[in-house]
Protein backbone atom coordinates (compact mmCIF):
# COMPACT_ATOMS: atom_id res chain seq x y z
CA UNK A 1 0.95 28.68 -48.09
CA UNK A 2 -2.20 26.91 -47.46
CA UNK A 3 -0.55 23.33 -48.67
CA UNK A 4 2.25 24.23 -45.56
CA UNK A 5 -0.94 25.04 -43.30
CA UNK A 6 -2.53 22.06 -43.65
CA UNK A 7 0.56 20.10 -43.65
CA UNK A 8 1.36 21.57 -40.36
CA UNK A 9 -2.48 21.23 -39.33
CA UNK A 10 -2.05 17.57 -39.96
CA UNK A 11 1.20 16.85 -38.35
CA UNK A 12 -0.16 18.48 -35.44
CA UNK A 13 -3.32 16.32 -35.52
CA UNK A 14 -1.28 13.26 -35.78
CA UNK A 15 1.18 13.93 -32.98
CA UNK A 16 -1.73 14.83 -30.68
CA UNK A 17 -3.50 11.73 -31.99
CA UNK A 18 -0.32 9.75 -30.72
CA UNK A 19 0.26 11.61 -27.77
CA UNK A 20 -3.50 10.71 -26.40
CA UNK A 21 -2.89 7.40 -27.49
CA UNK A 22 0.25 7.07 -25.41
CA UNK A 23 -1.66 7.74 -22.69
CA UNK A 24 -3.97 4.89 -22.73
CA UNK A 25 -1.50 2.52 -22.02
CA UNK A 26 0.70 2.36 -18.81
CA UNK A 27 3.42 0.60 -17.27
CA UNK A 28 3.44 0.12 -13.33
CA UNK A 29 4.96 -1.83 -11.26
CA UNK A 30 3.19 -3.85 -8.54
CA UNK A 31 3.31 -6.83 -5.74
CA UNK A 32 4.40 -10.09 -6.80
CA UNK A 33 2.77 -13.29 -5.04
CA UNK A 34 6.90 -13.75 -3.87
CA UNK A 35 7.49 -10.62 -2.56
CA UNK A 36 4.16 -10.31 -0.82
CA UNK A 37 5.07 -13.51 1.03
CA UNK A 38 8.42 -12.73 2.24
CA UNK A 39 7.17 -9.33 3.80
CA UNK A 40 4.18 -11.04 5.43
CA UNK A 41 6.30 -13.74 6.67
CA UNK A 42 9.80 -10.74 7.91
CA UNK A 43 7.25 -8.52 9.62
CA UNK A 44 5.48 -11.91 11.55
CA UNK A 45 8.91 -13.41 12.81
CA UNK A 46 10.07 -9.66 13.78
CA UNK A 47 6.47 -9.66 15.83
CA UNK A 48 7.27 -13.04 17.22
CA UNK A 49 10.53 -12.14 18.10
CA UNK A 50 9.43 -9.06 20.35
CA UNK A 51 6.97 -11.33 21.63
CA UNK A 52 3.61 -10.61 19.89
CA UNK A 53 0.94 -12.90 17.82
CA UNK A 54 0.26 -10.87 14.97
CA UNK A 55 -1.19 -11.14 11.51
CA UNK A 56 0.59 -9.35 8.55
CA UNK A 57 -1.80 -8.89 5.48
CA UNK A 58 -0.09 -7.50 2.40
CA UNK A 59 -2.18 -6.17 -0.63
CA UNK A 60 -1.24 -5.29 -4.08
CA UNK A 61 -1.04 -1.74 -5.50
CA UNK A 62 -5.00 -2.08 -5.34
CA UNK A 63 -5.91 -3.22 -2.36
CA UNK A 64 -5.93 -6.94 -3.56
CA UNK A 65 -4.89 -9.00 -0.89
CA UNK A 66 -1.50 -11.25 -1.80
CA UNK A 67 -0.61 -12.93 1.30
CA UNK A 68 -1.32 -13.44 4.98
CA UNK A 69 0.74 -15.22 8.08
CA UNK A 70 -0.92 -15.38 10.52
CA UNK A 71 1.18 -16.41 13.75
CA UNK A 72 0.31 -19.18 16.28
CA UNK A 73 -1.60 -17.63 19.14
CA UNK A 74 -2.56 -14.58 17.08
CA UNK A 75 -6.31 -13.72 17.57
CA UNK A 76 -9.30 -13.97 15.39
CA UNK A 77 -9.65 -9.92 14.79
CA UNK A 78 -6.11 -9.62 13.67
CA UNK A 79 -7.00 -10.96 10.63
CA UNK A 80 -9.70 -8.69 9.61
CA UNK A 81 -7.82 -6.04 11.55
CA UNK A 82 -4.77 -6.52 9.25
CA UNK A 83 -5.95 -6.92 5.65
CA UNK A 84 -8.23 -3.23 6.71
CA UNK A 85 -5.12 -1.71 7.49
CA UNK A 86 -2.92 -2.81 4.27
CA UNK A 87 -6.09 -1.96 2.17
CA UNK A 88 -6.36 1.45 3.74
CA UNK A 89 -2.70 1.99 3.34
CA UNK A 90 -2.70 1.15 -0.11
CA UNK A 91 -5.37 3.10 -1.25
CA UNK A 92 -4.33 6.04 0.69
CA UNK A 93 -0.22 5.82 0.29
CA UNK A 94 0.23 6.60 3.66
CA UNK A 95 0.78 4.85 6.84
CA UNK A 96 -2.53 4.38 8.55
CA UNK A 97 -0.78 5.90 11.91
CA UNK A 98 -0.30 8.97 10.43
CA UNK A 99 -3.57 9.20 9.12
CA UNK A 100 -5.23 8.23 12.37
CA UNK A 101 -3.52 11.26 13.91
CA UNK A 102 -4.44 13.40 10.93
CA UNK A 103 -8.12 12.59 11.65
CA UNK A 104 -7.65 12.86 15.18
CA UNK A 105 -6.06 16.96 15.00
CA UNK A 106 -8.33 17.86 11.95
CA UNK A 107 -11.34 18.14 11.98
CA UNK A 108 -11.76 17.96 7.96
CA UNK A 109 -9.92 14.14 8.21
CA UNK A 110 -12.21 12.89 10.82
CA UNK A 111 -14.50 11.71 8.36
CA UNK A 112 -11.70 9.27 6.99
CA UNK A 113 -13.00 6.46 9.30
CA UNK A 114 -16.70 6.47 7.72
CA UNK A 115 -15.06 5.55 4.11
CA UNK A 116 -16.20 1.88 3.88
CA UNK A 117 -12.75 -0.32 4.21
CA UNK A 118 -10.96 1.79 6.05
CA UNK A 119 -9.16 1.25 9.23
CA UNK A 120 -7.84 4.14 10.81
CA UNK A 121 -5.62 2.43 13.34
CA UNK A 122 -1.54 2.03 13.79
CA UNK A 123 0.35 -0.89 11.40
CA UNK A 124 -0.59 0.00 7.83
CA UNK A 125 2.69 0.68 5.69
CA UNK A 126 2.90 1.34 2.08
CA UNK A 127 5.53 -0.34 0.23
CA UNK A 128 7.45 1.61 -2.05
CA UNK A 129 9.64 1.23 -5.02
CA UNK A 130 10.99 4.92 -5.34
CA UNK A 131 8.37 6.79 -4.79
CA UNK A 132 5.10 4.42 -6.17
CA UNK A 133 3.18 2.52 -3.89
CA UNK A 134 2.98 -1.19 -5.42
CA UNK A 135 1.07 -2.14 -2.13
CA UNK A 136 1.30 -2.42 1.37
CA UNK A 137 1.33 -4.58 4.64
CA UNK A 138 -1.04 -4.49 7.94
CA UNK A 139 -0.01 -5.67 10.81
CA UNK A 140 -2.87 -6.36 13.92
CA UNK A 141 -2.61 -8.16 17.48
CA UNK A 142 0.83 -6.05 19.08
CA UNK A 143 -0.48 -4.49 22.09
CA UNK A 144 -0.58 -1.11 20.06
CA UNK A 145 -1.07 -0.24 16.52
CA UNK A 146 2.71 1.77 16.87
CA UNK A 147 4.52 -1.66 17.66
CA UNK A 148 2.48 -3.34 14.44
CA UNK A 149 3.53 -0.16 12.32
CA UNK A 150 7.39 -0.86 14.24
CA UNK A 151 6.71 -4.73 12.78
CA UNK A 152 6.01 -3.95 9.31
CA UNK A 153 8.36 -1.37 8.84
CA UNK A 154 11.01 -3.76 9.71
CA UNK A 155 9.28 -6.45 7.27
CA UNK A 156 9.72 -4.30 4.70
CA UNK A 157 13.06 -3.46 5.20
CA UNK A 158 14.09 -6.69 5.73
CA UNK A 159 13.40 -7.44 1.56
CA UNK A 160 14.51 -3.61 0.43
CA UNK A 161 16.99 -5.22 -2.16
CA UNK A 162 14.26 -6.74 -3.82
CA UNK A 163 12.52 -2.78 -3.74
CA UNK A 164 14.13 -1.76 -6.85
């Protein structure tokens, strides 16, 4: 009986032993250099076509900036303006939109726009393959941060078949 008890104690041991191992290694997915580019350079010409100078910043799954077009006539801020609202996406997994009207109906959110980094203003998108964030784009210099969200929304969309 005691033989089977240890046995059992072992076997247990080991399969928690490979279970926390298991763990220490993971798989994601995240932005390629390719991918980054084509959404920074959909959600520009969709800008350009509606007639605004805008620069799209996308970052990786960690806030790591990838790409940036910036378009001709596009202002110095938007490029600052941008990359702060694809890094605040990112980290957050939400659209910086929404979160700017979270912060501006809660009281508890408000303090969202002292976290160093973040920009709590309209055109940050995540990108999503499923439901993981692998990055996201930021869009600044439409004459309101809805119309850059509206830009890299349609960015985004425009490469979906390469979201899988």
């Amino acid at each position: 009986m005691q033989s089977t008890l240890a046995k059992v104690a072992a076997l247990t041991l080991s399969l928690i032993a490979t279970a926390a191992s298991a763990e220490g290694v993971r798989t994601e997915k995240n932005m390629s250099l390719d991918l980054a580019t084509q959404i920074a350079a959909q959600t520009v010409a969709t800008c350009t076509a509606n007639g605004y100078a805008v620069t799209a910043t996308v970052v990786d799954r960690a806030g790591t900036v990838r790409a940036v077009h910036r378009a001709d006539n596009a202002g110095p801020h938007t490029l600052e303006a941008s990359r702060l609202k694809a890094y605040t996406s990112a980290s957050a997994k939400n659209t910086t939109l929404a979160m700017m009207e979270g912060a501006q109906k809660n009281p508890a959110a408000a303090n969202l726009v002292n976290i160093p980094g973040y920009l709590l203003l309209g055109g940050g998108v995540p990108v999503k393959v499923g439901n993981e964030v692998i990055g996201a784009v930021g869009v600044g210099g439409a004459p309101g941060g809805h119309l850059d969200e509206q830009c890299a929304v349609a960015g985004i969309a425009k490469v979906q078949d390469l979201l899988k």
